[in-house]
PDB file of N, CA and C in Angstrom:
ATOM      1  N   UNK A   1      60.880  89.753 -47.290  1.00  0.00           N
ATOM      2  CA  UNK A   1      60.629  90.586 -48.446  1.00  0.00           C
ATOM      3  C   UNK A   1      60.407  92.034 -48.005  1.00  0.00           C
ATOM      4  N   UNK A   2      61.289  92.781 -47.703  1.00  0.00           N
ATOM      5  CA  UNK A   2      61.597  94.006 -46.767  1.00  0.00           C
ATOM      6  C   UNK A   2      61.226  95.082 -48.321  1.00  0.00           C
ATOM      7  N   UNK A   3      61.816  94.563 -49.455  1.00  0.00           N
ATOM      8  CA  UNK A   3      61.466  95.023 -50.576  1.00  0.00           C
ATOM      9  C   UNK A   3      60.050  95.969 -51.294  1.00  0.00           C
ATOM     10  N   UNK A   4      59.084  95.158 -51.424  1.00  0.00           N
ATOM     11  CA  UNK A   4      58.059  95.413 -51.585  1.00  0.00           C
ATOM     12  C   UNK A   4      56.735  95.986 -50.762  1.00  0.00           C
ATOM     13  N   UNK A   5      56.309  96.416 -50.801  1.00  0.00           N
ATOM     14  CA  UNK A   5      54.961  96.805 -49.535  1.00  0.00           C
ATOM     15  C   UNK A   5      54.078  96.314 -49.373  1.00  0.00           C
ATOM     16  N   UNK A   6      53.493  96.324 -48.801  1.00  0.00           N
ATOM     17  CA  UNK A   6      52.467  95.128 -47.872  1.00  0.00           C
ATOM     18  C   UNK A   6      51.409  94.919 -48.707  1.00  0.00           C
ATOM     19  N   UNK A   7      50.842  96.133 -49.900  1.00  0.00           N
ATOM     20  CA  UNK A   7      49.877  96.741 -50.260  1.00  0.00           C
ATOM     21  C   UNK A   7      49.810  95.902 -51.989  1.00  0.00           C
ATOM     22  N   UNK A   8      51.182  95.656 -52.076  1.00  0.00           N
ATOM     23  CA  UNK A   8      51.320  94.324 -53.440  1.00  0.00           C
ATOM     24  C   UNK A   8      51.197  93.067 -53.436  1.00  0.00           C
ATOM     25  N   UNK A   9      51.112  92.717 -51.515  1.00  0.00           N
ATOM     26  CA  UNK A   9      51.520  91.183 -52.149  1.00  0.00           C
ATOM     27  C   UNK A   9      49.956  90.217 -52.072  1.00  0.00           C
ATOM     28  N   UNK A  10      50.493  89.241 -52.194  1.00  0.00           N
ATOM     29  CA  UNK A  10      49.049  88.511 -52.181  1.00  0.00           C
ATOM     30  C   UNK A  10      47.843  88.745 -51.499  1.00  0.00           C
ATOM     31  N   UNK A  11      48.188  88.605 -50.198  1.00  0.00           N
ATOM     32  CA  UNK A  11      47.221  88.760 -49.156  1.00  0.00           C
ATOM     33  C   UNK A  11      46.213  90.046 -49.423  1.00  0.00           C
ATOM     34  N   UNK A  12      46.941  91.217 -49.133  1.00  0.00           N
ATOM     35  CA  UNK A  12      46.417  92.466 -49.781  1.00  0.00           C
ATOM     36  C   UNK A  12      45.236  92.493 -50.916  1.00  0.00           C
ATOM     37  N   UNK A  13      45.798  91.901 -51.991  1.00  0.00           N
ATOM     38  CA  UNK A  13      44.792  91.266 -53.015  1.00  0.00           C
ATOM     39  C   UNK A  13      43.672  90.666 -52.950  1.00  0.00           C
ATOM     40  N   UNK A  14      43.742  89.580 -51.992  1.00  0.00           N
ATOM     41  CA  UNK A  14      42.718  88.438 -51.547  1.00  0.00           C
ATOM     42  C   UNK A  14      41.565  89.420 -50.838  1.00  0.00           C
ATOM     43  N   UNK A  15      42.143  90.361 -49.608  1.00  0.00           N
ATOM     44  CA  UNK A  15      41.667  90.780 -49.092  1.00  0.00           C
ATOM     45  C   UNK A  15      40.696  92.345 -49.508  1.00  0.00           C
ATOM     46  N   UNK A  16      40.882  92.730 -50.844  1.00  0.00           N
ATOM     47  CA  UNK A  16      40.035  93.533 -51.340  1.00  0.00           C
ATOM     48  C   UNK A  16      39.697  92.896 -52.363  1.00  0.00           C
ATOM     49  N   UNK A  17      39.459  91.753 -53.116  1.00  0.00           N
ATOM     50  CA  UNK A  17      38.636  90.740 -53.955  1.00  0.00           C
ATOM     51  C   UNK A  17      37.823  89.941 -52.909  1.00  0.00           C
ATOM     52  N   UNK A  18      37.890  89.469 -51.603  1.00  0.00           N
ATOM     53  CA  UNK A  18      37.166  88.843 -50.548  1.00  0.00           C
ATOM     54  C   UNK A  18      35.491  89.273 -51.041  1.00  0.00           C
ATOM     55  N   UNK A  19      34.799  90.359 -51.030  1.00  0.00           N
ATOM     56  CA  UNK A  19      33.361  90.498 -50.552  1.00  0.00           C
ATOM     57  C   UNK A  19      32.908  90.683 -51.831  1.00  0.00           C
ATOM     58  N   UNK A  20      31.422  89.875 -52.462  1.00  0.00           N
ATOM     59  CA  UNK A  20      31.046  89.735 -53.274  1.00  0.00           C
ATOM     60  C   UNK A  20      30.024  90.828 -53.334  1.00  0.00           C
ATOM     61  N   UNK A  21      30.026  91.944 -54.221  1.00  0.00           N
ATOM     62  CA  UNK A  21      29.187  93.086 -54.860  1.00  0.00           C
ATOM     63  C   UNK A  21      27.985  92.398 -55.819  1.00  0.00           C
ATOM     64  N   UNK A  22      27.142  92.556 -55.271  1.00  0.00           N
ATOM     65  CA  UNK A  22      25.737  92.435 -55.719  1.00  0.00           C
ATOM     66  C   UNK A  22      25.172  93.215 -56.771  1.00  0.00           C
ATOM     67  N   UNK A  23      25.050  93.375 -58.020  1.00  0.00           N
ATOM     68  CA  UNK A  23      23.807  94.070 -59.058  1.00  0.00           C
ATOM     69  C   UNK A  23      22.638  94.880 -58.098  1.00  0.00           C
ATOM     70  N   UNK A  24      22.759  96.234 -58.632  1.00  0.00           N
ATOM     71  CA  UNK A  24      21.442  96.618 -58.345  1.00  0.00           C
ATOM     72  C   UNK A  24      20.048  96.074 -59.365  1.00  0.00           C
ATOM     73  N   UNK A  25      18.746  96.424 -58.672  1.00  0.00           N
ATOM     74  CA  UNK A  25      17.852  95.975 -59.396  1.00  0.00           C
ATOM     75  C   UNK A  25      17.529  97.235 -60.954  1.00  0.00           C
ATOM     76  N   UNK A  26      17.202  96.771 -61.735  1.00  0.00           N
ATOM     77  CA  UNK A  26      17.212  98.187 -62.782  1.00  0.00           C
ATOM     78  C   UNK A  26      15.914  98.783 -62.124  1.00  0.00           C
ATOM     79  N   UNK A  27      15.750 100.123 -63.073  1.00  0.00           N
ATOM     80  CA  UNK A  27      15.212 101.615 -62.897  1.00  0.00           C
ATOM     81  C   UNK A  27      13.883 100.992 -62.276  1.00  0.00           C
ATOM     82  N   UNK A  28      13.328 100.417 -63.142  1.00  0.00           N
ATOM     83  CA  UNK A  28      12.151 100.222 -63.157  1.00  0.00           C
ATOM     84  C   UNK A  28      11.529  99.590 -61.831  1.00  0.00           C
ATOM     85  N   UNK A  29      12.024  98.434 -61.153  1.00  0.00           N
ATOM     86  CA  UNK A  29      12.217  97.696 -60.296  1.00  0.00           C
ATOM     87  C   UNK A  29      11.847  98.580 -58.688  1.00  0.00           C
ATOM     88  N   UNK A  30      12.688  99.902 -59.277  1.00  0.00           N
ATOM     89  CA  UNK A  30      13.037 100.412 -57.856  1.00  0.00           C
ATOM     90  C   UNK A  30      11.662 101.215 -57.124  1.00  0.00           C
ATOM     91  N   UNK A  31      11.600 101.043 -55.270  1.00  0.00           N
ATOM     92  CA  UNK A  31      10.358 101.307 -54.820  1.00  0.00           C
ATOM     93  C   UNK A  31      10.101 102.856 -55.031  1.00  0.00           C
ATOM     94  N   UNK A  32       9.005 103.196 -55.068  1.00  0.00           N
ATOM     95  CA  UNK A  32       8.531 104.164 -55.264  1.00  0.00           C
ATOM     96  C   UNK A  32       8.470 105.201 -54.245  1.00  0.00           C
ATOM     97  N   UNK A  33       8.924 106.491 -54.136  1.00  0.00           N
ATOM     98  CA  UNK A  33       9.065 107.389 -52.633  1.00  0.00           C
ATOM     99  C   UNK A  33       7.668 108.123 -52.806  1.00  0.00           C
ATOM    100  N   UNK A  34       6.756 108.402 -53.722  1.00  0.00           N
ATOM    101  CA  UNK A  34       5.920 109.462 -54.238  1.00  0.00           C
ATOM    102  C   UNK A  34       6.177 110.836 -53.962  1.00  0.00           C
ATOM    103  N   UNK A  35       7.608 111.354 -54.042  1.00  0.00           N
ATOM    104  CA  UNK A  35       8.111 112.718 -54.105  1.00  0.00           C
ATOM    105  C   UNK A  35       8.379 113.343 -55.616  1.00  0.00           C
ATOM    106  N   UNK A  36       8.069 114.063 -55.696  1.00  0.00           N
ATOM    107  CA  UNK A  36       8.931 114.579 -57.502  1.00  0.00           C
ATOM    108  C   UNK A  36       9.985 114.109 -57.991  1.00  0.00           C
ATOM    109  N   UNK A  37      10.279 113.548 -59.094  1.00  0.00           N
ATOM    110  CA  UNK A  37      11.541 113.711 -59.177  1.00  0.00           C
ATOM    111  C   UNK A  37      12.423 114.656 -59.756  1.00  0.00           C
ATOM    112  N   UNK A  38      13.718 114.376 -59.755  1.00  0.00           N
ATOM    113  CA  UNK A  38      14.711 115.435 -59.751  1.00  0.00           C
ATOM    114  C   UNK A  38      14.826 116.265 -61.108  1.00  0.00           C
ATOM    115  N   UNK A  39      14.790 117.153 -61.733  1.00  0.00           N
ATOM    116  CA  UNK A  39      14.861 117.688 -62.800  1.00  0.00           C
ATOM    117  C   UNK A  39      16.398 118.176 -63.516  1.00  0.00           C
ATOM    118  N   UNK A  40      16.503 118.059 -64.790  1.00  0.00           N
ATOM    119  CA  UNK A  40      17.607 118.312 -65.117  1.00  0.00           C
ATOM    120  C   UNK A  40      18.228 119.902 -64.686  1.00  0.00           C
ATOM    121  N   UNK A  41      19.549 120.335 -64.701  1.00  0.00           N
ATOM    122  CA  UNK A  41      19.848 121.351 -64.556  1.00  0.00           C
ATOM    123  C   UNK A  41      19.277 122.671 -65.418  1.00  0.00           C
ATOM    124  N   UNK A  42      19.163 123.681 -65.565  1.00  0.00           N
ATOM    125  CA  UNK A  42      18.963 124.584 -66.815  1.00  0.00           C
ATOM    126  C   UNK A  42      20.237 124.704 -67.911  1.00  0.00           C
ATOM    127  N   UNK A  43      19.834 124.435 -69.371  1.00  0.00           N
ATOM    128  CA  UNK A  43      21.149 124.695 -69.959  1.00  0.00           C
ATOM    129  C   UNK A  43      21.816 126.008 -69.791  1.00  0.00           C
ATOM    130  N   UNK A  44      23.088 125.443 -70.153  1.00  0.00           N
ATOM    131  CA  UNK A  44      23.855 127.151 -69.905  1.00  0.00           C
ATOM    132  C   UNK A  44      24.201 127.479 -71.710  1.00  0.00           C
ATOM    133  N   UNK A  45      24.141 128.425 -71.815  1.00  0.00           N
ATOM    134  CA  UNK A  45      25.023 128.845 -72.918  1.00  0.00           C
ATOM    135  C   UNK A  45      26.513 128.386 -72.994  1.00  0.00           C
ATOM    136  N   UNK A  46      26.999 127.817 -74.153  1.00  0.00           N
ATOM    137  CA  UNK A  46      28.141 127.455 -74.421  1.00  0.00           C
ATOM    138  C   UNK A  46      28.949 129.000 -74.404  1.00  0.00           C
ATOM    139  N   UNK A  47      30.465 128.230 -74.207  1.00  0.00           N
ATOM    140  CA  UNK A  47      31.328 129.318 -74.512  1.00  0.00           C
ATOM    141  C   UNK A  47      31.985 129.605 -76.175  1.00  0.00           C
ATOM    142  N   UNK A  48      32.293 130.582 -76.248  1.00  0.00           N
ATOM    143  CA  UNK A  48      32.799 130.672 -77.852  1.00  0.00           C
ATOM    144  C   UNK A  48      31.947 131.224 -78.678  1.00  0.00           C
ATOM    145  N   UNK A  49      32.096 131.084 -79.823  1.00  0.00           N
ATOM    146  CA  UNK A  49      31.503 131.826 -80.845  1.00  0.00           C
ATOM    147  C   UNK A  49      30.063 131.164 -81.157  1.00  0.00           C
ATOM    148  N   UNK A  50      28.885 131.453 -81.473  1.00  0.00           N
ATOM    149  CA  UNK A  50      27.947 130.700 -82.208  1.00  0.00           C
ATOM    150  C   UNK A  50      27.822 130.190 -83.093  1.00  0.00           C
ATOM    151  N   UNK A  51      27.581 128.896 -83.955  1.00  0.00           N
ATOM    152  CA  UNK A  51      27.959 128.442 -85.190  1.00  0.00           C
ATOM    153  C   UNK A  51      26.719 129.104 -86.001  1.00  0.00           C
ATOM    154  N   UNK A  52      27.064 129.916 -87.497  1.00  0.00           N
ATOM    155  CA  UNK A  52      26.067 130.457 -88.094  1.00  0.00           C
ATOM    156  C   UNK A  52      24.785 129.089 -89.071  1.00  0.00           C
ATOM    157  N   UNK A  53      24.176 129.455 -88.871  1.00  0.00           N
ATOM    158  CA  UNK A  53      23.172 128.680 -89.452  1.00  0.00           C
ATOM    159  C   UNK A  53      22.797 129.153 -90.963  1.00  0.00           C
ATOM    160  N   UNK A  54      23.450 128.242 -91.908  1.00  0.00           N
ATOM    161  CA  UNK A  54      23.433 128.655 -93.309  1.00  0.00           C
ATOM    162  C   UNK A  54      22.301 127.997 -93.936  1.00  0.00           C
ATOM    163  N   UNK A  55      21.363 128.463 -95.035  1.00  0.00           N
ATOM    164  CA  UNK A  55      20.378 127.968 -95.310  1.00  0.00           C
ATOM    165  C   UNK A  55      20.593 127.273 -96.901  1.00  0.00           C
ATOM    166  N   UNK A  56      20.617 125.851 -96.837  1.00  0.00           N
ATOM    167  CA  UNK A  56      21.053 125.302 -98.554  1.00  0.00           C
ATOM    168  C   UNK A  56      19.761 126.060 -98.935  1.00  0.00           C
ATOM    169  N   UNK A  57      20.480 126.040-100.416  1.00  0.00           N
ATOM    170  CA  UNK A  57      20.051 126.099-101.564  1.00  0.00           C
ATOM    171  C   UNK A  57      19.019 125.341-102.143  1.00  0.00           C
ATOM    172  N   UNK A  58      18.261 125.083-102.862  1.00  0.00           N
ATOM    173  CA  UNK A  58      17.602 123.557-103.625  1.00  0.00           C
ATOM    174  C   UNK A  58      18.059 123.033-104.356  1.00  0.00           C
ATOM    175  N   UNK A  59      19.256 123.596-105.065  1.00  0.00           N
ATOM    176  CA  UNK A  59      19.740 122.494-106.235  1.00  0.00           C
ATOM    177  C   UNK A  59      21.618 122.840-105.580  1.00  0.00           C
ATOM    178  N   UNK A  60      21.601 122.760-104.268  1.00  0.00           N
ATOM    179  CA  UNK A  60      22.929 123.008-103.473  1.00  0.00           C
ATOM    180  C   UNK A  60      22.995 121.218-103.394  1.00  0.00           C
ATOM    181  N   UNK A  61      24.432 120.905-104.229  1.00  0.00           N
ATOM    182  CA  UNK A  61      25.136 119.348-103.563  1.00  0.00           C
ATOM    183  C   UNK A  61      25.888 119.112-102.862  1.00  0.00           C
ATOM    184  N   UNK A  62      25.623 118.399-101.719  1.00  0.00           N
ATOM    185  CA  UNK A  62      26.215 117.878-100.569  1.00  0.00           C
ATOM    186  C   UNK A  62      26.405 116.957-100.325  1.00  0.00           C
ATOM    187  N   UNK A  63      28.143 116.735-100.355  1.00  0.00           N
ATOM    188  CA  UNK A  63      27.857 114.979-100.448  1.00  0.00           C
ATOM    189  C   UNK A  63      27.436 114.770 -98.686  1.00  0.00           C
ATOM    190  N   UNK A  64      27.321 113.209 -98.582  1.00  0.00           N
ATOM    191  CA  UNK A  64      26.337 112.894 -97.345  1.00  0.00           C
ATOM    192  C   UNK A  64      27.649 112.837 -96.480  1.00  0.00           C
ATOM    193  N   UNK A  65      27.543 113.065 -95.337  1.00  0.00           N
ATOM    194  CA  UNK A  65      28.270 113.240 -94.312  1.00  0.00           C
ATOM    195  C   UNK A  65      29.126 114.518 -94.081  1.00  0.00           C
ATOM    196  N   UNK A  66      29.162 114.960 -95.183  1.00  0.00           N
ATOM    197  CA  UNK A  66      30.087 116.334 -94.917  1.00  0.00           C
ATOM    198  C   UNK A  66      29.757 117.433 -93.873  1.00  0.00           C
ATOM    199  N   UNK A  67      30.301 118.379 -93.108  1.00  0.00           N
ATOM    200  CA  UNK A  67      30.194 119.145 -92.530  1.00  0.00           C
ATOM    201  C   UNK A  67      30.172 120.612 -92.853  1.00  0.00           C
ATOM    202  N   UNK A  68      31.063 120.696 -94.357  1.00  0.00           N
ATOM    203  CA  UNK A  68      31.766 122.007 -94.988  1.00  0.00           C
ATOM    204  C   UNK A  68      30.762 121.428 -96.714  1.00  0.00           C
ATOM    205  N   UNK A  69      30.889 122.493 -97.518  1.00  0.00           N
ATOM    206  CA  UNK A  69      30.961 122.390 -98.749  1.00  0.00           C
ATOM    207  C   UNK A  69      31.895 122.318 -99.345  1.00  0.00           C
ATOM    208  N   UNK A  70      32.746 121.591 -99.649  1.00  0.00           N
ATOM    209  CA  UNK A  70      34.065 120.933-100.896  1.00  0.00           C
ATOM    210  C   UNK A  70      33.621 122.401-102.256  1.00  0.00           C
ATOM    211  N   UNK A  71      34.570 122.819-102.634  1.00  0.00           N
ATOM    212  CA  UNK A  71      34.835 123.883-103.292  1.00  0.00           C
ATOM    213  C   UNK A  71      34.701 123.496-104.903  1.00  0.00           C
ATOM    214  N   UNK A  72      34.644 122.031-104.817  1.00  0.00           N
ATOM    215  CA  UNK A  72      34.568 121.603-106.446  1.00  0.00           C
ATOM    216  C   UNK A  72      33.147 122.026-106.685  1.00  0.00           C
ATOM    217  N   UNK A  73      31.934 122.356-105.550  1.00  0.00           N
ATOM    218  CA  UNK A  73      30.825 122.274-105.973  1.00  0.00           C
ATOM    219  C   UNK A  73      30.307 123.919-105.766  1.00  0.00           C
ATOM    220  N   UNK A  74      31.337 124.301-106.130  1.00  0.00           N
ATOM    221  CA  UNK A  74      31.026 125.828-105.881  1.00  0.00           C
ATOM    222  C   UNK A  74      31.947 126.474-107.379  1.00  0.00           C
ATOM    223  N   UNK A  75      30.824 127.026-108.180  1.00  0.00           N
ATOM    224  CA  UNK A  75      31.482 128.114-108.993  1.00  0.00           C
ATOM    225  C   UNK A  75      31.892 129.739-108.865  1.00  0.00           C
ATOM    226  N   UNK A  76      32.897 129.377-108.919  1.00  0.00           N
ATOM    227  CA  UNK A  76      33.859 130.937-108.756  1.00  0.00           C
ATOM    228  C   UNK A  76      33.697 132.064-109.770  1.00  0.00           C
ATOM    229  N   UNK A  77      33.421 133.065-109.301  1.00  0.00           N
ATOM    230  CA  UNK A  77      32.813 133.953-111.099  1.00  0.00           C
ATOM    231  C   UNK A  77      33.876 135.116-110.592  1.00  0.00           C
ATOM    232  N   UNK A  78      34.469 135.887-111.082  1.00  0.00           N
ATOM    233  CA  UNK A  78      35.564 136.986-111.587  1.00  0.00           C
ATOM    234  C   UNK A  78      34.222 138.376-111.303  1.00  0.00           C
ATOM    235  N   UNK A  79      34.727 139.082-110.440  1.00  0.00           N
ATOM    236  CA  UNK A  79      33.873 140.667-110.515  1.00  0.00           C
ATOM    237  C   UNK A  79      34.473 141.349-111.067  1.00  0.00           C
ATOM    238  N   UNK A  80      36.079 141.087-111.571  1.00  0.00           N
ATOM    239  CA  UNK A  80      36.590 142.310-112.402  1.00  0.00           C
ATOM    240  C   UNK A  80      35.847 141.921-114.276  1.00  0.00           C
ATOM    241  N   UNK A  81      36.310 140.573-114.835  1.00  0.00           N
ATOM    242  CA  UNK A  81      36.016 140.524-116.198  1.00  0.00           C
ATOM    243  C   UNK A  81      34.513 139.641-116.512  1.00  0.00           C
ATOM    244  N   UNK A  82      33.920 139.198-115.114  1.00  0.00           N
ATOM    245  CA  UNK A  82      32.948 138.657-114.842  1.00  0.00           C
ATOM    246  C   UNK A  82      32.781 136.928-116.285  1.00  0.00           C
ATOM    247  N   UNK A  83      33.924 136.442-115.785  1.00  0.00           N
ATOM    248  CA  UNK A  83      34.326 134.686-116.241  1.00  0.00           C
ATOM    249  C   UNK A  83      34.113 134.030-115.296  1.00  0.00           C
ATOM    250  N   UNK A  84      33.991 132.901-115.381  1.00  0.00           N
ATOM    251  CA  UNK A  84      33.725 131.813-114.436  1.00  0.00           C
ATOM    252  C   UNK A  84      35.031 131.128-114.490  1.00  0.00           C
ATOM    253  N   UNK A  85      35.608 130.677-112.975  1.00  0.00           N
ATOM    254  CA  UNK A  85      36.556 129.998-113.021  1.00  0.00           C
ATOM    255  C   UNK A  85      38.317 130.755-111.894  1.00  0.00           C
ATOM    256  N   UNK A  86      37.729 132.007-111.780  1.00  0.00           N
ATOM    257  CA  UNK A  86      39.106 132.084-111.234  1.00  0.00           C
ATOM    258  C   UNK A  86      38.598 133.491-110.435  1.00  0.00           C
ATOM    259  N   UNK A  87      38.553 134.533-109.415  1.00  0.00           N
ATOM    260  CA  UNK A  87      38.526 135.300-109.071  1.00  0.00           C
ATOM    261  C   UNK A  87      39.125 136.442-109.279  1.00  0.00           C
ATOM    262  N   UNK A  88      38.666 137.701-108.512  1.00  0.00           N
ATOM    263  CA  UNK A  88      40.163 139.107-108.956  1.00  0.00           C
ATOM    264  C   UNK A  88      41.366 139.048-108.760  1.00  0.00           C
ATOM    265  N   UNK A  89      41.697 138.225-107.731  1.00  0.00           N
ATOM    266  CA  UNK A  89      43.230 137.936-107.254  1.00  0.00           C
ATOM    267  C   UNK A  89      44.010 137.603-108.097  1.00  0.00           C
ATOM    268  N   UNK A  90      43.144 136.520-108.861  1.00  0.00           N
ATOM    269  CA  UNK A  90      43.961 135.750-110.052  1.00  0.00           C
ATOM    270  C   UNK A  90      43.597 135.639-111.495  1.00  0.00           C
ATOM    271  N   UNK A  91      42.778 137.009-111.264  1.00  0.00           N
ATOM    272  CA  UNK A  91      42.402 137.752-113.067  1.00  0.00           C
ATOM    273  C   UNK A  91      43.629 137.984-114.007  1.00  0.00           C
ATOM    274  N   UNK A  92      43.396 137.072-114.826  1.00  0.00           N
ATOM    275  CA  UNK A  92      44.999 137.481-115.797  1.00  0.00           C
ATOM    276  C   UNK A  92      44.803 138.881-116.363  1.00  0.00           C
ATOM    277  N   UNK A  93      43.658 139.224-116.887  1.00  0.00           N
ATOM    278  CA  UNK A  93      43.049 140.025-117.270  1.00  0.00           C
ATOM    279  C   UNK A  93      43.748 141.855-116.459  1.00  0.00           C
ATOM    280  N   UNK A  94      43.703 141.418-114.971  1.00  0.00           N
ATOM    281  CA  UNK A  94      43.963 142.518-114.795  1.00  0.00           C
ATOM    282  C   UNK A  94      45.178 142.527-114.735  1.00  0.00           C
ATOM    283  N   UNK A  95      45.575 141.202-114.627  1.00  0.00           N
ATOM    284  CA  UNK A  95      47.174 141.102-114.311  1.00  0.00           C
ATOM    285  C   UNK A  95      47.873 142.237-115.782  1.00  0.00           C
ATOM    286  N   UNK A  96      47.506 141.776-116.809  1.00  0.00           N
ATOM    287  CA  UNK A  96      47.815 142.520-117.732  1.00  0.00           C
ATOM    288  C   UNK A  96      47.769 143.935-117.715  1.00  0.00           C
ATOM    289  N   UNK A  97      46.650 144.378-117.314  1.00  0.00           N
ATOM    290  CA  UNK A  97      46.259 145.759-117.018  1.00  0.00           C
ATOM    291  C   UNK A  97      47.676 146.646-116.115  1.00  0.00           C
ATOM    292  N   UNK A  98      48.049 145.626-115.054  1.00  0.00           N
ATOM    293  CA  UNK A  98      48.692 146.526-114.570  1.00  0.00           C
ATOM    294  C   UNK A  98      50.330 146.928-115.395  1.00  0.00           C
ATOM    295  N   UNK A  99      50.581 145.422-115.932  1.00  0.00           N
ATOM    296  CA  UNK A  99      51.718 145.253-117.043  1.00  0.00           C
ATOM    297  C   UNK A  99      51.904 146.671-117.506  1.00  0.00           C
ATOM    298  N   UNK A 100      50.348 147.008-118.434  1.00  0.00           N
ATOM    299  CA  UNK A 100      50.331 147.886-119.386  1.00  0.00           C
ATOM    300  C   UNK A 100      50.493 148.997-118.557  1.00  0.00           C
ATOM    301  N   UNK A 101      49.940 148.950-117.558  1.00  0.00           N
ATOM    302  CA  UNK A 101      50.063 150.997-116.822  1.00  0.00           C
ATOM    303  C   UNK A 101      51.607 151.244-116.608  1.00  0.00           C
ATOM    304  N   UNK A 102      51.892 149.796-116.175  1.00  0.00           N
ATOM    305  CA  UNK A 102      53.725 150.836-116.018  1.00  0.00           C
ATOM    306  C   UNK A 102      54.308 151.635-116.973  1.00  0.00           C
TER     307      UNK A 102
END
């Protein structure tokens, strides 16, 4: 079997499954050195932008799990004709306005 390498065939196998790996004992178990132990690293500052910290409302609804506020629960009010429901972009109101100036 000139084919294959030495490193596939059975033997190979046998011979790194051969020695039986033992469980350590858990945390607790283990002997005691009476030195300090090791302390975590210091955090670092992440990279990127900071996420802003927005403060709800009291009568703000959120459904449970969300991350964002869903826009159905937000009313849109108009600063040009001051209506609820649609913004300046899409004020018919002014849309007309400009109709009329031409």
């Amino acid at each position: 079997m000139a084919y294959v390498s030495d490193m596939y065939k059975k033997e190979a196998y046998e011979n790194t499954y051969k020695y039986k790996i033992n469980p350590i004992n858990p945390h607790e178990q283990w002997p005691k050195t009476g030195k300090t132990p090791m302390s975590r690293p210091p955090d670092r500052a992440q990279p990127g932008r900071p996420k802003k910290l927005r403060r709800v409302e009291h009568d703000e609804v959120i459904p449970p799990g969300a991350t964002r506020i869903a826009r159905k629960y937000i009313t849109i009010k108009c600063s040009q004709c001051g209506e609820n429901g649609h913004n300046v972009k899409t004020c018919f109101r002014r849309s007309q306005e400009q109709l009329v100036s031409f």
